[in-house]
C-alpha atoms as a PDB file:
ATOM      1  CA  UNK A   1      15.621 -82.338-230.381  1.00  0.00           C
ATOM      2  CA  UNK A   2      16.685 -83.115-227.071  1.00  0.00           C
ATOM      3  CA  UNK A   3      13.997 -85.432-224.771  1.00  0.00           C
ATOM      4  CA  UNK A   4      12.987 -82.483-222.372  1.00  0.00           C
ATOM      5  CA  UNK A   5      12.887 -79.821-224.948  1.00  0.00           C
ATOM      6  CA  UNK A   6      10.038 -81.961-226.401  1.00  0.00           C
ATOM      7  CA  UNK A   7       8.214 -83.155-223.575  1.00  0.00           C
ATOM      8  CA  UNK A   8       8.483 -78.947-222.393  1.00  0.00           C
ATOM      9  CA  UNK A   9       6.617 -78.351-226.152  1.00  0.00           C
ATOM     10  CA  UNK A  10       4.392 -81.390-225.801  1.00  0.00           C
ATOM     11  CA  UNK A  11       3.106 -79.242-222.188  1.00  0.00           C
ATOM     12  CA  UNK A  12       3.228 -75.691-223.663  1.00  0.00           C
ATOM     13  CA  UNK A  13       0.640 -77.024-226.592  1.00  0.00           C
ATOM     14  CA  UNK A  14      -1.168 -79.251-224.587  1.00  0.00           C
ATOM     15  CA  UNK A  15      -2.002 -76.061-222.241  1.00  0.00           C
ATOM     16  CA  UNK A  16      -2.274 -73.837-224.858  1.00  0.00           C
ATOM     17  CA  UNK A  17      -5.171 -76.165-226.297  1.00  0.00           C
ATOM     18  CA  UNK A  18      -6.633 -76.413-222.510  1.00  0.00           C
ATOM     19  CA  UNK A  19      -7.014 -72.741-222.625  1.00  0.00           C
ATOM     20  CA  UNK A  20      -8.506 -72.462-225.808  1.00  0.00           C
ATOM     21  CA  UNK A  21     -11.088 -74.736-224.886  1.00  0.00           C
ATOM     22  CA  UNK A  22     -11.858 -73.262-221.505  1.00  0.00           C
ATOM     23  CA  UNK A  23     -12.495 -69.817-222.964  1.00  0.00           C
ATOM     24  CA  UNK A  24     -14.503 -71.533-226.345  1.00  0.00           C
ATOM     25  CA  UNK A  25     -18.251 -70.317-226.067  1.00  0.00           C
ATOM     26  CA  UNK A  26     -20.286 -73.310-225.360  1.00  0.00           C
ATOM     27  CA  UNK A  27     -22.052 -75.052-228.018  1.00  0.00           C
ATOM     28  CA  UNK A  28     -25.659 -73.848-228.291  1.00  0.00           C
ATOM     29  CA  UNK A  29     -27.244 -76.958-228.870  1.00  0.00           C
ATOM     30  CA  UNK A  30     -25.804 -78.493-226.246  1.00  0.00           C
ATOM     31  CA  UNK A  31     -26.914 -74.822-223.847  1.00  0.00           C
ATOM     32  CA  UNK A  32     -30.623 -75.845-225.712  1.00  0.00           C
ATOM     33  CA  UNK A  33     -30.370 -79.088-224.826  1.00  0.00           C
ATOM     34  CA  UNK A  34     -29.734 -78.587-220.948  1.00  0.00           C
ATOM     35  CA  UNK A  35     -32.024 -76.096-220.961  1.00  0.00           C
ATOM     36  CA  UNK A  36     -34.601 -77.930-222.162  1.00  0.00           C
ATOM     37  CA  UNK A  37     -33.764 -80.937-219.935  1.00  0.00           C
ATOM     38  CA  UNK A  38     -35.384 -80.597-216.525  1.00  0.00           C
ATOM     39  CA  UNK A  39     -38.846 -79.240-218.194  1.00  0.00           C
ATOM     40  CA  UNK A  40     -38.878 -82.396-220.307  1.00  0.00           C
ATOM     41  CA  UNK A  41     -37.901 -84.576-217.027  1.00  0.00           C
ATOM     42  CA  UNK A  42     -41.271 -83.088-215.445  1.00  0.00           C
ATOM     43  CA  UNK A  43     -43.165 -85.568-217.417  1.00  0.00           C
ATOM     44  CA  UNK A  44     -40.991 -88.203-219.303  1.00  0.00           C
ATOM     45  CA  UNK A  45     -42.125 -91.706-218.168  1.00  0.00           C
ATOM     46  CA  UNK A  46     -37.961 -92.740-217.860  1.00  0.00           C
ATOM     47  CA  UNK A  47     -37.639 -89.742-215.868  1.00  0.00           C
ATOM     48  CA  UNK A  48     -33.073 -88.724-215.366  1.00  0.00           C
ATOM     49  CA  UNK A  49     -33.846 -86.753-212.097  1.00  0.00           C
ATOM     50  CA  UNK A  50     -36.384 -86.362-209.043  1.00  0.00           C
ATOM     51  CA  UNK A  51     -37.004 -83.338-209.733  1.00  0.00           C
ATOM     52  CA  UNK A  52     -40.892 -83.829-211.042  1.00  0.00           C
ATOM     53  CA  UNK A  53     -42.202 -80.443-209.890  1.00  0.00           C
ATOM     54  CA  UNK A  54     -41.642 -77.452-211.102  1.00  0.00           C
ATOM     55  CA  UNK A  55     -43.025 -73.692-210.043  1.00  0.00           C
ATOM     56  CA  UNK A  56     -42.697 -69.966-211.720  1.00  0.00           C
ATOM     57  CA  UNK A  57     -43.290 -66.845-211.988  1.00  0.00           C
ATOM     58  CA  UNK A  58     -43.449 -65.129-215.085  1.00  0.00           C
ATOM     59  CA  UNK A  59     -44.008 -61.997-216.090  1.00  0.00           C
ATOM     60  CA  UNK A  60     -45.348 -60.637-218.890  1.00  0.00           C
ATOM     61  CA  UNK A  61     -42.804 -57.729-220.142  1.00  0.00           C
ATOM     62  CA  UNK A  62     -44.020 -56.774-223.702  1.00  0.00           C
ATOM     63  CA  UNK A  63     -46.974 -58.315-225.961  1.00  0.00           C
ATOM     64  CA  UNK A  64     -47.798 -56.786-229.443  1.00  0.00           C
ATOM     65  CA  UNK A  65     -49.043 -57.695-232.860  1.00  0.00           C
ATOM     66  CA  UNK A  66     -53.135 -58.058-234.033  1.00  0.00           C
ATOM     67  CA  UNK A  67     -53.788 -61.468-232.371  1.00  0.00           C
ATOM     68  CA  UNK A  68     -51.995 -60.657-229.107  1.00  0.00           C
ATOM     69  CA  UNK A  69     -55.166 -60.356-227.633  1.00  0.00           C
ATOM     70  CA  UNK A  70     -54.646 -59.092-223.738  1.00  0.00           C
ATOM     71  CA  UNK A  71     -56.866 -57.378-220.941  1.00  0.00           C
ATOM     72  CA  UNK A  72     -56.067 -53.872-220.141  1.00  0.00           C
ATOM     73  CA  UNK A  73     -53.319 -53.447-217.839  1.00  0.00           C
ATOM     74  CA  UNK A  74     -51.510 -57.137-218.338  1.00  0.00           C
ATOM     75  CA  UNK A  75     -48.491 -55.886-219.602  1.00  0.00           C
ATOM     76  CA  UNK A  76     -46.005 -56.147-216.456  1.00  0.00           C
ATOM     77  CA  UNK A  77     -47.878 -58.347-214.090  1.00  0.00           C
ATOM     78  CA  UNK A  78     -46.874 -61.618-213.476  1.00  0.00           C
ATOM     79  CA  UNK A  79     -48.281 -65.587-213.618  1.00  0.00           C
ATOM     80  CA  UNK A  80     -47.667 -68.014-210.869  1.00  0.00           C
ATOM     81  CA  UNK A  81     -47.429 -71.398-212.161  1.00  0.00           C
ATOM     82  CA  UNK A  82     -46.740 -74.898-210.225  1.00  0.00           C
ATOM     83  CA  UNK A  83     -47.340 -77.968-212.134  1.00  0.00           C
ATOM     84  CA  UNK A  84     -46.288 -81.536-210.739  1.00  0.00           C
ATOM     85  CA  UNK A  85     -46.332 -84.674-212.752  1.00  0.00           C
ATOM     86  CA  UNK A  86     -48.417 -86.721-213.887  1.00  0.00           C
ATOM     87  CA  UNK A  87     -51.592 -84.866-213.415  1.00  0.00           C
ATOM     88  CA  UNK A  88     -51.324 -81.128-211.541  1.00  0.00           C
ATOM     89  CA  UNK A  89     -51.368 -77.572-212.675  1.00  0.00           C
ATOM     90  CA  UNK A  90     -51.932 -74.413-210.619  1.00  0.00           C
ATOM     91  CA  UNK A  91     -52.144 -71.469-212.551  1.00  0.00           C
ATOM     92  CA  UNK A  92     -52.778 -67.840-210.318  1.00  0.00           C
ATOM     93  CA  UNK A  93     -52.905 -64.290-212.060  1.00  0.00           C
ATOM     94  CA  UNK A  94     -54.253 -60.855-211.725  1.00  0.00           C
ATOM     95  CA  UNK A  95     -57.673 -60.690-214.259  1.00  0.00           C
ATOM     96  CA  UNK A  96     -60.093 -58.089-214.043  1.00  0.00           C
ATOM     97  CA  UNK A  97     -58.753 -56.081-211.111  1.00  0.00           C
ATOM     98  CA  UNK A  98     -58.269 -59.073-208.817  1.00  0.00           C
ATOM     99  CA  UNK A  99     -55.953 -62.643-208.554  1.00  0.00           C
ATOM    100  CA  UNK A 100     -57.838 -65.644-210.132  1.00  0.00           C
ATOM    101  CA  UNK A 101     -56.313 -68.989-209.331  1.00  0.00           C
ATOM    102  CA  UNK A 102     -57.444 -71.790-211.040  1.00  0.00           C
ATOM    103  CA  UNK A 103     -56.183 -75.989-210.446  1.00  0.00           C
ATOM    104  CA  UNK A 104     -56.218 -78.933-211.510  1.00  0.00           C
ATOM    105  CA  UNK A 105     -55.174 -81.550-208.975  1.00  0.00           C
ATOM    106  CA  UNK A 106     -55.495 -85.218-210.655  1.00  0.00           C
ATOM    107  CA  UNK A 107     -59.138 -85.425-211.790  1.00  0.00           C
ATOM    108  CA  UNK A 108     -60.625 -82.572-209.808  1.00  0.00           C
ATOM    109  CA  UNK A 109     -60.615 -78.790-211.214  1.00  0.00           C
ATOM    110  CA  UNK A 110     -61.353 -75.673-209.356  1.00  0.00           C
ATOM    111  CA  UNK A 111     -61.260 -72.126-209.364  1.00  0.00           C
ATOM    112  CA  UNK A 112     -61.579 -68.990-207.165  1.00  0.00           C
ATOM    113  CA  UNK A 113     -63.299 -66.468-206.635  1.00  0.00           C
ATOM    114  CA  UNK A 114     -65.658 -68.907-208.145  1.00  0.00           C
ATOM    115  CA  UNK A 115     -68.957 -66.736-209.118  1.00  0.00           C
ATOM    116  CA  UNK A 116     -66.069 -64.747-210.994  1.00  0.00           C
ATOM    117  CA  UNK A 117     -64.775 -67.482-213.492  1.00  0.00           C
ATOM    118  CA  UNK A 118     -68.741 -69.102-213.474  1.00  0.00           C
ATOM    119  CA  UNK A 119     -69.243 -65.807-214.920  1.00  0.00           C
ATOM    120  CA  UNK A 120     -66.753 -65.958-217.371  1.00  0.00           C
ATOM    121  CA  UNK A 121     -67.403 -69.397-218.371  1.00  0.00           C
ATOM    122  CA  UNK A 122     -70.609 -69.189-218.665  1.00  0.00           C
ATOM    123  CA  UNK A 123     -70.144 -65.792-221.176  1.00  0.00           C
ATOM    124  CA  UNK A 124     -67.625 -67.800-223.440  1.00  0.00           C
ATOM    125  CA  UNK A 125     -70.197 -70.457-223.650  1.00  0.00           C
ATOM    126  CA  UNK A 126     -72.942 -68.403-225.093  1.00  0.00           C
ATOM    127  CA  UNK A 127     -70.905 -66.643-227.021  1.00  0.00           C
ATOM    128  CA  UNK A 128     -69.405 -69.970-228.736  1.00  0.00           C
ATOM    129  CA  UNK A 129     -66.216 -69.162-227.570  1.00  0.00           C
ATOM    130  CA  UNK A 130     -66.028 -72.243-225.042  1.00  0.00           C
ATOM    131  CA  UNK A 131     -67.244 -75.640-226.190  1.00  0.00           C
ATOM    132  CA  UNK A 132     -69.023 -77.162-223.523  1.00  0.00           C
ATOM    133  CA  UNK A 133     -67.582 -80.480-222.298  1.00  0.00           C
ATOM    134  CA  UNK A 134     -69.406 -83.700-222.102  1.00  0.00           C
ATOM    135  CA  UNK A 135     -71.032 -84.720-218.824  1.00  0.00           C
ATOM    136  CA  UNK A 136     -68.768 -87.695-218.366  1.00  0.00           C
ATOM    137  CA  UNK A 137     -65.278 -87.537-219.561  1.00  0.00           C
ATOM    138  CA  UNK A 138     -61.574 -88.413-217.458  1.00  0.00           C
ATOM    139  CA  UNK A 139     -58.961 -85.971-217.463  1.00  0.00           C
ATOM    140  CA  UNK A 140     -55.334 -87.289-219.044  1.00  0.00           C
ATOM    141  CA  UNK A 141     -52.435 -87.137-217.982  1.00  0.00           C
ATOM    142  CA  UNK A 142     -49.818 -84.390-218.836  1.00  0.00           C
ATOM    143  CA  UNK A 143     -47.737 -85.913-221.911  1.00  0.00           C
ATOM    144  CA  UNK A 144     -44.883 -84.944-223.921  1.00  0.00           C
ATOM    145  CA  UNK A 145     -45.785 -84.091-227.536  1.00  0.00           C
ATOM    146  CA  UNK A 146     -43.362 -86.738-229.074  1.00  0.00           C
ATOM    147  CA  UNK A 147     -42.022 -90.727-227.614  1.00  0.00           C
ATOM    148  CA  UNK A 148     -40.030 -90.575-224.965  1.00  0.00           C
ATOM    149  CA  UNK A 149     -37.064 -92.739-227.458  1.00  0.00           C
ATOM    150  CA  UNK A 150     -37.278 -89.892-229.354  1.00  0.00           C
ATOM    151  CA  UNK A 151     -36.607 -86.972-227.143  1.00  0.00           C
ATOM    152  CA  UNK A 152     -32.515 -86.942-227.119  1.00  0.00           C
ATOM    153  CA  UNK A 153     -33.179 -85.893-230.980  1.00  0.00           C
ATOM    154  CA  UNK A 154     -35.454 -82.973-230.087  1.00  0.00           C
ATOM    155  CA  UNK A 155     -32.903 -80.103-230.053  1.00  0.00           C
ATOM    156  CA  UNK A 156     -31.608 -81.423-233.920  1.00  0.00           C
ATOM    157  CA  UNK A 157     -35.258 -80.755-234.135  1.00  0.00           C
ATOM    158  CA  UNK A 158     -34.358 -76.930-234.227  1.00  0.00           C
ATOM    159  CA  UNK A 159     -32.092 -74.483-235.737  1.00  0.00           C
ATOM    160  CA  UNK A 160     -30.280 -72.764-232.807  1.00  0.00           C
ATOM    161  CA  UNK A 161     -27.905 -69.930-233.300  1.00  0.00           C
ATOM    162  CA  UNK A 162     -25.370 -68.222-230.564  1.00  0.00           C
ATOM    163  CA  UNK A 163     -26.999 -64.314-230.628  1.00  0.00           C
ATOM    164  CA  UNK A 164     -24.022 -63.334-227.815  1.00  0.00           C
ATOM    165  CA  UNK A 165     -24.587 -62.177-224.283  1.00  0.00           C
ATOM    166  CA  UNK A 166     -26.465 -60.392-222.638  1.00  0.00           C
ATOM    167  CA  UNK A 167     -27.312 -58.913-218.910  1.00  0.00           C
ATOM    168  CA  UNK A 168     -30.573 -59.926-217.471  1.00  0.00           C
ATOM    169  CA  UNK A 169     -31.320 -58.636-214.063  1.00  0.00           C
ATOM    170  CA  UNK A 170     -27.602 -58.568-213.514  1.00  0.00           C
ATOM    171  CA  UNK A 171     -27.047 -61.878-214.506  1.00  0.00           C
ATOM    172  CA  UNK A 172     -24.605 -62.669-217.270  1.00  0.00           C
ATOM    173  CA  UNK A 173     -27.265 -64.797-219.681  1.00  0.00           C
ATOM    174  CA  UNK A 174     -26.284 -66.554-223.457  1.00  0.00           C
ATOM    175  CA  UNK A 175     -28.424 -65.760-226.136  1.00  0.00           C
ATOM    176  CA  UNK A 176     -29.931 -68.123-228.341  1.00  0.00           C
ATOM    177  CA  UNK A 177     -32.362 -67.734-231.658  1.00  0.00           C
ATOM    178  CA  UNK A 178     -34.371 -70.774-231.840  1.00  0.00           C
ATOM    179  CA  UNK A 179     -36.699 -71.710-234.715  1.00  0.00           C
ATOM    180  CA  UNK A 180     -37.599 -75.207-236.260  1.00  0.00           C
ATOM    181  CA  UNK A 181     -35.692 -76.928-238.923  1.00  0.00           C
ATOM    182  CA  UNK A 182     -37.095 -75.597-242.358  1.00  0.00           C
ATOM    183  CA  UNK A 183     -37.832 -79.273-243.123  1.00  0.00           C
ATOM    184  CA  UNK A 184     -39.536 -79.598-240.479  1.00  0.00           C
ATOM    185  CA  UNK A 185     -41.279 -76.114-240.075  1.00  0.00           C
ATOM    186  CA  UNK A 186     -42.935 -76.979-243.864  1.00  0.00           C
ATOM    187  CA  UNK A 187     -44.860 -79.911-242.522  1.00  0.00           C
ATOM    188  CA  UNK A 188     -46.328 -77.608-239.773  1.00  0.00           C
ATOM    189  CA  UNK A 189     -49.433 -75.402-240.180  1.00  0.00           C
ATOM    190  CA  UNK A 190     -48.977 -71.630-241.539  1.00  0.00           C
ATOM    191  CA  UNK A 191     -48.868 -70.039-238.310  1.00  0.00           C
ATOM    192  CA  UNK A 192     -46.090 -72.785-236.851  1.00  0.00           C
ATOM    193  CA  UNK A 193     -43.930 -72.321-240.038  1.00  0.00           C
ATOM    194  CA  UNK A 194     -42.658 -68.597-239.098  1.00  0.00           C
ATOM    195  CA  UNK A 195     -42.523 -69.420-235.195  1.00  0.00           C
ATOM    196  CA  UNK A 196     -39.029 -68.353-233.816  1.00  0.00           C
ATOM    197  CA  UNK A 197     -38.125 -67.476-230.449  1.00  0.00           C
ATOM    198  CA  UNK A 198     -35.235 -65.419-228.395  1.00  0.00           C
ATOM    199  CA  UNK A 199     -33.917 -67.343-224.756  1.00  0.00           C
ATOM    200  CA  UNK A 200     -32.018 -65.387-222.511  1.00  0.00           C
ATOM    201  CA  UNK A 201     -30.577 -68.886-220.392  1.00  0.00           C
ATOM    202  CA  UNK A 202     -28.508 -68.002-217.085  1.00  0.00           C
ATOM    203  CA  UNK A 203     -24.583 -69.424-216.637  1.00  0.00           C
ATOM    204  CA  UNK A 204     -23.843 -71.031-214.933  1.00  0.00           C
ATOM    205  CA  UNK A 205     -27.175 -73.303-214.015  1.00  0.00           C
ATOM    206  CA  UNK A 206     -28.693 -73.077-217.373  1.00  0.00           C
ATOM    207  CA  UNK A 207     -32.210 -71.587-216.191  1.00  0.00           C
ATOM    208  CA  UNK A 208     -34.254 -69.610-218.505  1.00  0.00           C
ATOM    209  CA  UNK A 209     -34.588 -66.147-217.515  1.00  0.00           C
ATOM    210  CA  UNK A 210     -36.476 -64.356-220.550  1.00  0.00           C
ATOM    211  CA  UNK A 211     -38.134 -65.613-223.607  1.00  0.00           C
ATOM    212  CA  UNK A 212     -39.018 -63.837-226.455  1.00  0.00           C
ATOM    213  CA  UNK A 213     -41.987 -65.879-228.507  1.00  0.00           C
ATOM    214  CA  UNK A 214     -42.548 -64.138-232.107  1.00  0.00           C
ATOM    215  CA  UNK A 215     -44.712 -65.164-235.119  1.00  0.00           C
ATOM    216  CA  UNK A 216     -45.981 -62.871-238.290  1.00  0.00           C
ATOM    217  CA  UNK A 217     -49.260 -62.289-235.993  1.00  0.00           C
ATOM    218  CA  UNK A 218     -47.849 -61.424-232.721  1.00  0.00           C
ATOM    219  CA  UNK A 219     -44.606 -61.407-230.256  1.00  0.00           C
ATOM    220  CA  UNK A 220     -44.355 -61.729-226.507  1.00  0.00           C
ATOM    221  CA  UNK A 221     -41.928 -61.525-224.128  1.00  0.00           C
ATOM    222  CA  UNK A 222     -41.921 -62.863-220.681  1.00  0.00           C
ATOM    223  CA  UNK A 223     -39.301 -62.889-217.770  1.00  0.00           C
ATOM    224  CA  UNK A 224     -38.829 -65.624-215.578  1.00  0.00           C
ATOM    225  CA  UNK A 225     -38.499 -63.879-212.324  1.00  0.00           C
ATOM    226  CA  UNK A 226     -38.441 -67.512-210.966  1.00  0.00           C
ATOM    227  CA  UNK A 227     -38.045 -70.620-211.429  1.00  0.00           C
ATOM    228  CA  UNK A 228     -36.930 -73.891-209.591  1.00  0.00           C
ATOM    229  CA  UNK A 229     -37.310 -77.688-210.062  1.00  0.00           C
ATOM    230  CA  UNK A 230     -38.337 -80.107-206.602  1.00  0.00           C
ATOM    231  CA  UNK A 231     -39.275 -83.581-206.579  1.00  0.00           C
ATOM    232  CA  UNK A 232     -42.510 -82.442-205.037  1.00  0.00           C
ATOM    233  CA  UNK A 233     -44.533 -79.715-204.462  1.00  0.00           C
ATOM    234  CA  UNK A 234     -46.700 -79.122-200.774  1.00  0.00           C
ATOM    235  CA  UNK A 235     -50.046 -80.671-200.682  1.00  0.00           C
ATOM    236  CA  UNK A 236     -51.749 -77.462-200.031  1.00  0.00           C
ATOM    237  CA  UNK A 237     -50.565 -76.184-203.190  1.00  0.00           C
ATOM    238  CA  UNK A 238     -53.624 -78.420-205.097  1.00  0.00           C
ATOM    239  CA  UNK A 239     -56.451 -77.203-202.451  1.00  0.00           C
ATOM    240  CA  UNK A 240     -58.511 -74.480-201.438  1.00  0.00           C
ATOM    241  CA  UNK A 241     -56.548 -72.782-198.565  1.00  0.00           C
ATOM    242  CA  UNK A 242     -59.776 -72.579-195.527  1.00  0.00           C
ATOM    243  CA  UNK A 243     -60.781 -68.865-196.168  1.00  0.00           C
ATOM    244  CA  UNK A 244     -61.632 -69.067-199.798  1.00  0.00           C
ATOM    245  CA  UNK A 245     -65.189 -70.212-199.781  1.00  0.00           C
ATOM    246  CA  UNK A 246     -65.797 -68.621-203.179  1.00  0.00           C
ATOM    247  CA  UNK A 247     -64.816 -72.049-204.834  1.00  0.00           C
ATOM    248  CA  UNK A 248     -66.561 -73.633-208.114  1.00  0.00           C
ATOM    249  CA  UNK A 249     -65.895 -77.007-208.505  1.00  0.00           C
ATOM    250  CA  UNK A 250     -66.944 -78.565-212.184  1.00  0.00           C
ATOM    251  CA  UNK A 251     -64.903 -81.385-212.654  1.00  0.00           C
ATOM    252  CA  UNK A 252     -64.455 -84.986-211.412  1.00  0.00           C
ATOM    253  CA  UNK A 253     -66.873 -84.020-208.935  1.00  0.00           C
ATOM    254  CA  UNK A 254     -70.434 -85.235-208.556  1.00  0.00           C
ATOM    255  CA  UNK A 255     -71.913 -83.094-205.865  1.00  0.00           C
ATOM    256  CA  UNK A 256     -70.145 -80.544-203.609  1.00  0.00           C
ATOM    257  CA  UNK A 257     -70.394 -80.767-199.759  1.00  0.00           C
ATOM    258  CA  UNK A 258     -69.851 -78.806-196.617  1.00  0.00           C
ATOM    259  CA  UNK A 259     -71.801 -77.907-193.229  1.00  0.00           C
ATOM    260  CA  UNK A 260     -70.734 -74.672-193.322  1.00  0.00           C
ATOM    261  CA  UNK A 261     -71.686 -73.950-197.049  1.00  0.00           C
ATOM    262  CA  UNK A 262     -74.621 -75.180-198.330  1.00  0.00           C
ATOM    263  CA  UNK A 263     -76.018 -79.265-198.266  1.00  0.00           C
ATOM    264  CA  UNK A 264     -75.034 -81.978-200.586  1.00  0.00           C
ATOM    265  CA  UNK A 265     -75.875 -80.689-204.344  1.00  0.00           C
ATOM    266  CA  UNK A 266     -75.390 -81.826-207.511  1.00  0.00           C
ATOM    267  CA  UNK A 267     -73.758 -79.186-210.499  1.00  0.00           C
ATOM    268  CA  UNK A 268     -76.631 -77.985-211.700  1.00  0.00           C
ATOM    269  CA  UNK A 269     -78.113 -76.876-208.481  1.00  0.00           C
ATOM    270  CA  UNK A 270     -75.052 -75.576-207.319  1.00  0.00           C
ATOM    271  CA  UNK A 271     -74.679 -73.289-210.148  1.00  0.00           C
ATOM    272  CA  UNK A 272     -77.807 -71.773-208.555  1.00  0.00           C
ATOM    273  CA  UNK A 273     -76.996 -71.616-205.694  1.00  0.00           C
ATOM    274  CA  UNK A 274     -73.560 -69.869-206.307  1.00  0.00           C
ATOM    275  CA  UNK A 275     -76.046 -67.001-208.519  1.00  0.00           C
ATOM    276  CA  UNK A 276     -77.765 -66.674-205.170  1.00  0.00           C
ATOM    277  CA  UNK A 277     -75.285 -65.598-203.047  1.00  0.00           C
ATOM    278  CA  UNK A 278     -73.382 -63.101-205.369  1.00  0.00           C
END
């Protein structure tokens, strides 16, 4: 065979192969694995990127099963969530017929409308549903469940299987069924052992969009409506924006102060004096 017969064949198969591998599906532990990445970056101590914020909306599309326990009318309204490393979480949803919001920023927790959640608290609490907390006691910070050397094993920690594609709010999404390793699933309690779940993940970008949590008790499916990753979130996020007076503060916090409120009181008192003005 003549030289530039073979270097023509040598092209033809070295294209051919090109082709084949730009229209191969994408493994899906390595679509887990990216997936996965930035939520794990939020809080790894040898953090890859900036990005150590992260905020959401989700929405709850579909609950069922006996222990899916949810108020009336939850199905299709949706959870805001910000949480920033190494110590914040804002969590805002509808409860009861109006939005609750409720924060931790570092050591300091609040909630609004305050006399609201006091309520609630304090009904969980008599009904042993709520163990009360010591008087004294620090907040951690956020962790990840396993050491930080071990996290580029954590998608070998699951069985993940390609379930196709799919359209999700007219984006093209890949499919994934994710469940722990048997091995490892038989070293878990019970109700971890038959855990599995369904990701819808967006390409390009590899964002979640939908997630579909099941177990022999109870399923639920959520959409990620949004979803974006920032080195930083705005300072306002962790405080009470200047109208919301309705605030209860239990946490980190000796006494709570302010001329237009009420004098200088310790917890006990202010309890009280929340009672009094609702």
């Amino acid at each position: 065979m003549k030289l530039p017969a073979a270097l023509a064949l040598t092209l033809l198969i070295a294209a051919a192969q090109t082709v084949q591998a730009q229209s191969a599906p994408e493994n899906p532990y390595d679509i887990f694995g990216r997936t996965l990445a930035p939520f794990v970056n939020l809080f790894a101590k040898n953090a890859t990127s900036p990005n150590r914020a992260m905020s959401a909306d989700l929405r709850l599309a579909e609950a069922g099963g006996k222990a899916a326990k949810l108020p009336p009318g939850a199905a299709g309204q949706t959870l805001r969530l910000s949480v920033q490393s190494p110590d914040k979480l804002r969590l805002r949803a509808p409860f009861s017929g109006e939005e609750i919001t409720l924060v931790r920023n570092g050591q300091e927790v609040w909630a609004v409308p305050g006399s609201k959640i006091e309520a609630i608290i304090n009904h969980a609490e008599a009904a042993g549903e709520l163990p009360k907390p010591p008087k004294k006691y620090k907040l951690k910070p956020f962790e990840l469940p396993i050491p930080e050397q071990q996290l580029v094993f954590l998608p070998i920690l699951f069985q993940v299987k390609d379930a196709g594609e799919e359209l999700v709010n007219g984006q093209m999404c890949r499919v994934l069924d994710v469940k722990l390793m048997p091995e490892l699933a038989r070293a878990m309690k019970d109700e971890i052992q038959e855990w599995s779940a369904r990701l819808w993940v967006q390409q390009p970008g590899y964002k979640l969009a939908k997630i579909d949590l099941r177990e022999p008790r109870w399923r639920v499916v959520v959409a990620v409506d949004r979803l974006s990753f920032s080195p930083s979130l705005p300072a306002e996020t962790w405080k009470p924006a200047p109208e919301q007076t309705d605030v209860l503060r239990e946490l980190g916090c000796d006494m709570m102060q302010g001329h237009l409120l009420a004098h200088p009181m310790a917890p006990p008192q202010m309890r009280a004096w929340l009672g009094q003005q609702h």
